[in-house]
Protein backbone atom coordinates (compact mmCIF):
# COMPACT_ATOMS: atom_id res chain seq x y z
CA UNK A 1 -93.98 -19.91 -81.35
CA UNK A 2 -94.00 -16.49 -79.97
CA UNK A 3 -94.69 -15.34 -76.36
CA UNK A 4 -98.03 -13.98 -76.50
CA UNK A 5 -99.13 -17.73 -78.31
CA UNK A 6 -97.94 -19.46 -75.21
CA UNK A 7 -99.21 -17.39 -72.92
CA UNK A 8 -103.13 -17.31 -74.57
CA UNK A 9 -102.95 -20.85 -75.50
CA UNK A 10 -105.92 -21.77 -73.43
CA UNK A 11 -109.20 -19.74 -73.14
CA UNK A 12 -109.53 -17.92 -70.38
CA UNK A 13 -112.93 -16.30 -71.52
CA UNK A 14 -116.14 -17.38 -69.21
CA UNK A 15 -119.66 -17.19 -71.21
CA UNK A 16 -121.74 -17.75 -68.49
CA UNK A 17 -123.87 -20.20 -70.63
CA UNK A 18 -124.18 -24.24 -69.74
CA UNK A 19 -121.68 -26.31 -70.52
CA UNK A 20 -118.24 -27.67 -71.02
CA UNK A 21 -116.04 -23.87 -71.16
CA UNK A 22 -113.51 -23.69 -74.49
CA UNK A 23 -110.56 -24.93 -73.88
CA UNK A 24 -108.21 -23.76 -76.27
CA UNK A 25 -108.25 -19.55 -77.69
CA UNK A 26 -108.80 -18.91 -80.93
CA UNK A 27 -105.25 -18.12 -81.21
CA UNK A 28 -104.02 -21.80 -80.50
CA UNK A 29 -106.48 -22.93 -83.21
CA UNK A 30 -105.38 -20.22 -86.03
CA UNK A 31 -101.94 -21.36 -84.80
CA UNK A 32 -103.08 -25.27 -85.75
CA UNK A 33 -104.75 -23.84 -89.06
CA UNK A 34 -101.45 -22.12 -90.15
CA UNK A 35 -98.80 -25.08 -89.76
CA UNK A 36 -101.76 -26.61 -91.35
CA UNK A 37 -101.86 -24.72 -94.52
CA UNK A 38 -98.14 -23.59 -94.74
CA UNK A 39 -96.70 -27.64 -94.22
CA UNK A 40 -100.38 -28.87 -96.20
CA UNK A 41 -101.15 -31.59 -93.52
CA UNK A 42 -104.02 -33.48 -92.85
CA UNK A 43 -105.89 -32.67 -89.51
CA UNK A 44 -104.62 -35.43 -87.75
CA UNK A 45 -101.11 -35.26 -88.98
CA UNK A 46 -101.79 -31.28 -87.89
CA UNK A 47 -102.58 -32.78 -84.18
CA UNK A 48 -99.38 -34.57 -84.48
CA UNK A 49 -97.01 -32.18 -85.39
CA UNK A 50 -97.87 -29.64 -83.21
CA UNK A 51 -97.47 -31.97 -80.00
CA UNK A 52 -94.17 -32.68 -81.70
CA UNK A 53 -93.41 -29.17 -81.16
CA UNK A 54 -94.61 -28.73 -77.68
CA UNK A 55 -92.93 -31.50 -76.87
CA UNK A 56 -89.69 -30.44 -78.48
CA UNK A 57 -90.17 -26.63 -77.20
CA UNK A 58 -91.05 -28.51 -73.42
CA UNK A 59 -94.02 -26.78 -72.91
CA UNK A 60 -96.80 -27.37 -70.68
CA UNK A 61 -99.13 -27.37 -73.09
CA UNK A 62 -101.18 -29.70 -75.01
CA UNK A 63 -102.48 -29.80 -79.01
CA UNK A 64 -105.67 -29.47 -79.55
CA UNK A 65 -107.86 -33.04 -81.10
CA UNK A 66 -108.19 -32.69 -84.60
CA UNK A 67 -111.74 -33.19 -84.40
CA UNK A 68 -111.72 -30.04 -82.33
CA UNK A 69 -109.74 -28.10 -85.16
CA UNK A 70 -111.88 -29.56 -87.64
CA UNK A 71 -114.92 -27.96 -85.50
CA UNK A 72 -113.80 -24.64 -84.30
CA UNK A 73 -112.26 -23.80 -87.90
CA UNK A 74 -115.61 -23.22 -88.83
CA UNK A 75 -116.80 -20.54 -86.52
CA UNK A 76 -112.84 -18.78 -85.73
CA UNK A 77 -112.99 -15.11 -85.83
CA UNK A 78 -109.50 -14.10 -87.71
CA UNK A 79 -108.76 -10.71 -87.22
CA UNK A 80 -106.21 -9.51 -89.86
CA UNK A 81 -103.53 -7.03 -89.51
CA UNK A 82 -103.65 -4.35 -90.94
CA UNK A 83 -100.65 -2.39 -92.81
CA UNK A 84 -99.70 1.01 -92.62
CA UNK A 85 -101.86 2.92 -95.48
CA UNK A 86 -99.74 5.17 -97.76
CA UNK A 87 -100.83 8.57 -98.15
CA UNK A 88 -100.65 8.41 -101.86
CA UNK A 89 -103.54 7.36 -104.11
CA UNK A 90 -103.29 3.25 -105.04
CA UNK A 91 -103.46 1.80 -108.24
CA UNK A 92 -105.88 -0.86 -108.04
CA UNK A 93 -105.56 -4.21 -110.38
CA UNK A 94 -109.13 -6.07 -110.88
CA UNK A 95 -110.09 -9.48 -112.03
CA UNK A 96 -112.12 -12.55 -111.29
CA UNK A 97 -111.35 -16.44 -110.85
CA UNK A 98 -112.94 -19.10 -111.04
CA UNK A 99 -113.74 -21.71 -108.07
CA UNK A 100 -114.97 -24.98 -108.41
CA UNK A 101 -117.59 -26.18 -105.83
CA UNK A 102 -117.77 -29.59 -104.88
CA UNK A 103 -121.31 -30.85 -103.20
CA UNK A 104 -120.03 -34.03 -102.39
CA UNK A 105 -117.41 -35.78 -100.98
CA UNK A 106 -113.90 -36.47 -102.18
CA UNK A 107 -113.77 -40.07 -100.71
CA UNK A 108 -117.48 -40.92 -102.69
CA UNK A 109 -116.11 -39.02 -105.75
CA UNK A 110 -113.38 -41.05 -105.63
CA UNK A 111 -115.29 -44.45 -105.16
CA UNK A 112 -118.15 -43.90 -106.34
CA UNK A 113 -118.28 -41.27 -108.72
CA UNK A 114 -119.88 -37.38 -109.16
CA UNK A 115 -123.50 -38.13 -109.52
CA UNK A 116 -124.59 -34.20 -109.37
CA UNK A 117 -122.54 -31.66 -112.17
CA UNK A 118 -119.84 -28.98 -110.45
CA UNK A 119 -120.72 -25.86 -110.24
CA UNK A 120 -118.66 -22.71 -109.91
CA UNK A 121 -118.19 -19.44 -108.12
CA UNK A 122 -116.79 -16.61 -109.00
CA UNK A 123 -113.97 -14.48 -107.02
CA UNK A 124 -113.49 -11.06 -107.56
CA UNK A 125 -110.58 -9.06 -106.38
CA UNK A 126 -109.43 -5.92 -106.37
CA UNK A 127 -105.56 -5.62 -105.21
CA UNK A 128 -103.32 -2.91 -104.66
CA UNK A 129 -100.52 -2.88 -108.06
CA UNK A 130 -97.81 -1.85 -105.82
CA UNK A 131 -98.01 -3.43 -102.51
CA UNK A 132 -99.66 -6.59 -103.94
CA UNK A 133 -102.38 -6.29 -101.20
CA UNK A 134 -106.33 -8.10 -102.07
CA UNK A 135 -107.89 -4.66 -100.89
CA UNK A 136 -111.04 -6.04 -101.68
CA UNK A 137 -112.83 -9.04 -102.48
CA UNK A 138 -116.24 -10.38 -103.73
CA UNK A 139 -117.45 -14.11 -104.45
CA UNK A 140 -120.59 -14.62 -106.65
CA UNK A 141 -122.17 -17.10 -108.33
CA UNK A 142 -120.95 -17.87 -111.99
CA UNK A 143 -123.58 -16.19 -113.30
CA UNK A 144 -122.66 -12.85 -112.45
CA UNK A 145 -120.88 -10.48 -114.82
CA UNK A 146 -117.60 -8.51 -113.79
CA UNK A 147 -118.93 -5.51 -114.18
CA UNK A 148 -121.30 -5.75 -111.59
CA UNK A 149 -119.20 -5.64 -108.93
CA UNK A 150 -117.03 -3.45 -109.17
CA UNK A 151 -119.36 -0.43 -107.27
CA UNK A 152 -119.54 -2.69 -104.49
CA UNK A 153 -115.46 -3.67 -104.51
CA UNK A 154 -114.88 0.19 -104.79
CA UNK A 155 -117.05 0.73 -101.22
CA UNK A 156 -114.44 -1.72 -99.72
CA UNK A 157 -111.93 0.05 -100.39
CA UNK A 158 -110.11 2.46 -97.92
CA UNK A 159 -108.08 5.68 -98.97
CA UNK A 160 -107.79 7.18 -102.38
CA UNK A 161 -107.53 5.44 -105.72
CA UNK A 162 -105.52 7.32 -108.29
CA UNK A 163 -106.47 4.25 -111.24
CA UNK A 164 -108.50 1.48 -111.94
CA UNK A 165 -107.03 -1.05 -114.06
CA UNK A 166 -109.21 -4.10 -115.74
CA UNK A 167 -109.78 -6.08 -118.81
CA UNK A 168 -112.45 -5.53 -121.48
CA UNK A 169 -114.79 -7.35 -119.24
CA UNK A 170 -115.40 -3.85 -117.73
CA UNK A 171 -115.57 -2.01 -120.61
CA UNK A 172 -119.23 -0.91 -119.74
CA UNK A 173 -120.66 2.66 -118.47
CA UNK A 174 -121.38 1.86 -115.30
CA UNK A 175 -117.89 0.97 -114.35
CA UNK A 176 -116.55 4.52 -116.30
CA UNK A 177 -118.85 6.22 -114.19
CA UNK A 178 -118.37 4.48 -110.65
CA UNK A 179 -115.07 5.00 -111.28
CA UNK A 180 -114.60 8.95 -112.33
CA UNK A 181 -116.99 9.16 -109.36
CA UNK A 182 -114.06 8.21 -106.91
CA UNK A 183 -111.74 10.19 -108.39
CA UNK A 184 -109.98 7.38 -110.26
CA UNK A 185 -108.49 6.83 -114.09
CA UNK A 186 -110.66 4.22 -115.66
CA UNK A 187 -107.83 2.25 -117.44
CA UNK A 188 -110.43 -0.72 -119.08
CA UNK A 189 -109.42 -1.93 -122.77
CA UNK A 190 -112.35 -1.61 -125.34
CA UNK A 191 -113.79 -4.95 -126.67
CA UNK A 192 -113.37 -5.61 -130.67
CA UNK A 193 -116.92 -4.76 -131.01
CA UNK A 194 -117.08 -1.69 -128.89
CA UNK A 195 -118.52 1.22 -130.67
CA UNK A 196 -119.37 5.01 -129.88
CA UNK A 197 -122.03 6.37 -127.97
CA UNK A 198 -123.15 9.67 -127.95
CA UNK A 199 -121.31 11.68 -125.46
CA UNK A 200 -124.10 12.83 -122.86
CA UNK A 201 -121.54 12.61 -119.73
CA UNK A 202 -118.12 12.20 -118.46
CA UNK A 203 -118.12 8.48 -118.55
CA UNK A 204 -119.44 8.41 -122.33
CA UNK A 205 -116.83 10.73 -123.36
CA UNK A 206 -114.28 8.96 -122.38
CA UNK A 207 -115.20 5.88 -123.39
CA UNK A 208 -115.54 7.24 -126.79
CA UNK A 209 -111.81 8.38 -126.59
CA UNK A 210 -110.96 5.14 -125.92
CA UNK A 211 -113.00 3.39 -128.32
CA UNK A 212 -111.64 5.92 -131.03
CA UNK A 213 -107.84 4.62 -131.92
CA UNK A 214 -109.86 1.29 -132.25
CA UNK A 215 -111.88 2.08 -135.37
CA UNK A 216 -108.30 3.65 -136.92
CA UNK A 217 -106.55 0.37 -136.42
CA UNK A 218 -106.81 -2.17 -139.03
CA UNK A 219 -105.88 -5.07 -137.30
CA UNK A 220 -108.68 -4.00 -134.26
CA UNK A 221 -105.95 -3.72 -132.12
CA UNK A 222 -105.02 -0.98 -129.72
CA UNK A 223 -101.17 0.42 -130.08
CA UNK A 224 -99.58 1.96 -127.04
CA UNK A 225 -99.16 5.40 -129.33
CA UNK A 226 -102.71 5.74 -129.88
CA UNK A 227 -104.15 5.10 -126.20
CA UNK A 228 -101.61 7.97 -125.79
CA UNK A 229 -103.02 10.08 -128.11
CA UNK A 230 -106.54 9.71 -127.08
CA UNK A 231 -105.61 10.63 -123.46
CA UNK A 232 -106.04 7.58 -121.97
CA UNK A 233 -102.80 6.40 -119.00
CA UNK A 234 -103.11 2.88 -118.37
C-alpha cells in the first residue's frame, strides 16, 4: 500500500450539503475494488482481507463495510493513467465481443430458474497492435453491426493511425472511407461474396483492388502473394 493511499484514505472533501460527510476517498474504495478483482473475493471476504492488512501493516486505519463498497462502486470516478503517446502512427487491431446480460439474479437463477431469455451486448474495441492498449471502446446492443462503429471508435482515438486492421465484418464503404479519411491503411479482408463496384472514389477503388485477387482464386481464398500484388499491406 503506497504512501499517498495511506495518507488519502479518508475523505477530507466537505460538500456543504446535509448529511452524514464520506468517510472513506475514492481512492480507499478503488483500493477495496482492486484486491477485489485481482484475489476474486466476495465483498465481504474483500472487507476482511483488507482489515487483515491494516492490521498486519499496523495502521490506524479502518476497512471500509462491504455494504459501503458495494454502494460507492457504483458512482466511483476512476481516473486512468495515461501512458506516454509515441510519436509514430499506431496500428490499430478492431473487433467485437460478445456480453451476456443477466436481468435477474444469480441466487433466483440458481433456485428458481431464468424465467425472462438473456440478452446480449456487444463490445467493440479498438487496441493499439503494439502496445496492446484498448484505445477505444464502444458497447451496443446485439443488434448493431461492426461496421457502424467504427467512425465513432476512430473519434476516440488520440494521435495518428498509420493502419486499420479488421475482419470481413468491415468490409463495407463506409469503413474504407472513414478510414482513408484519417490517414490510415484500411487492412479489412473481403467476404466470399464481395464483388466490384464501380470505382467513383478512393474508398471504391481500393476496395476493388482488394476484392480483385479474390475472383482469380479458385478456392475463394486470398493468398498472401496476391494481397501483395494488388497493393494492399495488412
Amino acid at each position: 500500500m503506497s504512501k499517498k493511499t495511506i495518507e488519502s484514505w479518508y475523505s477530507q472533501r466537505r460538500t456543504g450539503r446535509k448529511g452524514r460527510p464520506t468517510e472513506y476517498s475514492d481512492l480507499a474504495i478503488q483500493c477495496c475494488l482492486t484486491l477485489k478483482m485481482i484475489y476474486r473475493l466476495p465483498l465481504r471476504a474483500t472487507q476482511g482481507f483488507v482489515a487483515s492488512i491494516l492490521e498486519l501493516l499496523k495502521l490506524p486505519l479502518t476497512a471500509p463495510d462491504y455494504s459501503l463498497i458495494c454502494l460507492r462502486q457504483k458512482t466511483l470516478s476512476l481516473k486512468i493513467p495515461s501512458r506516454k503517446k509515441s510519436s509514430e502512427g499506431m496500428h490499430l487491431v478492431i473487433d467485437s465481443t460478445g456480453l451476456k446480460l443477466y436481468g435477474e439474479g444469480e441466487w433466483k437463477v440458481r433456485k428458481h430458474g431464468a424465467d425472462k431469455h438473456r440478452t446480449w451486448l456487444k463490445l467493440h474495441l479498438a487496441i493499439n497492435e503494439s502496445s496492446h492498449d484498448i484505445e477505444a471502446c464502444v458497447l451496443t446492443g446485439d443488434n448493431v453491426h461492426d461496421a457502424e462503429t467504427l467512425p465513432g471508435m476512430i473519434n476516440q482515438v488520440e494521435g495518428d493511425i498509420d493502419q486499420i486492421t479488421g475482419d470481413g465484418a468491415y468490409d463495407t464503404h463506409e469503413c474504407y472511407q472513414c478510414t482513408i479519411h484519417t490517414g490510415a491503411d484500411p487492412c479489412f479482408p473481403p467476404r466470399k461474396n464481395a464483388s466490384h463496384h464501380k470505382p467513383t472514389d478512393q474508398a471504391w477503388i481500393l476496395r476493388n483492388q482488394t476484392v480483385s485477387p479474390l475472383h482469380r482464386t479458385k478456392n475463394g481464398r486470398i493468398g498472401c502473394n496476391l494481397l501483395i500484388e494488388s497493393g494492399v499491406t495488412c
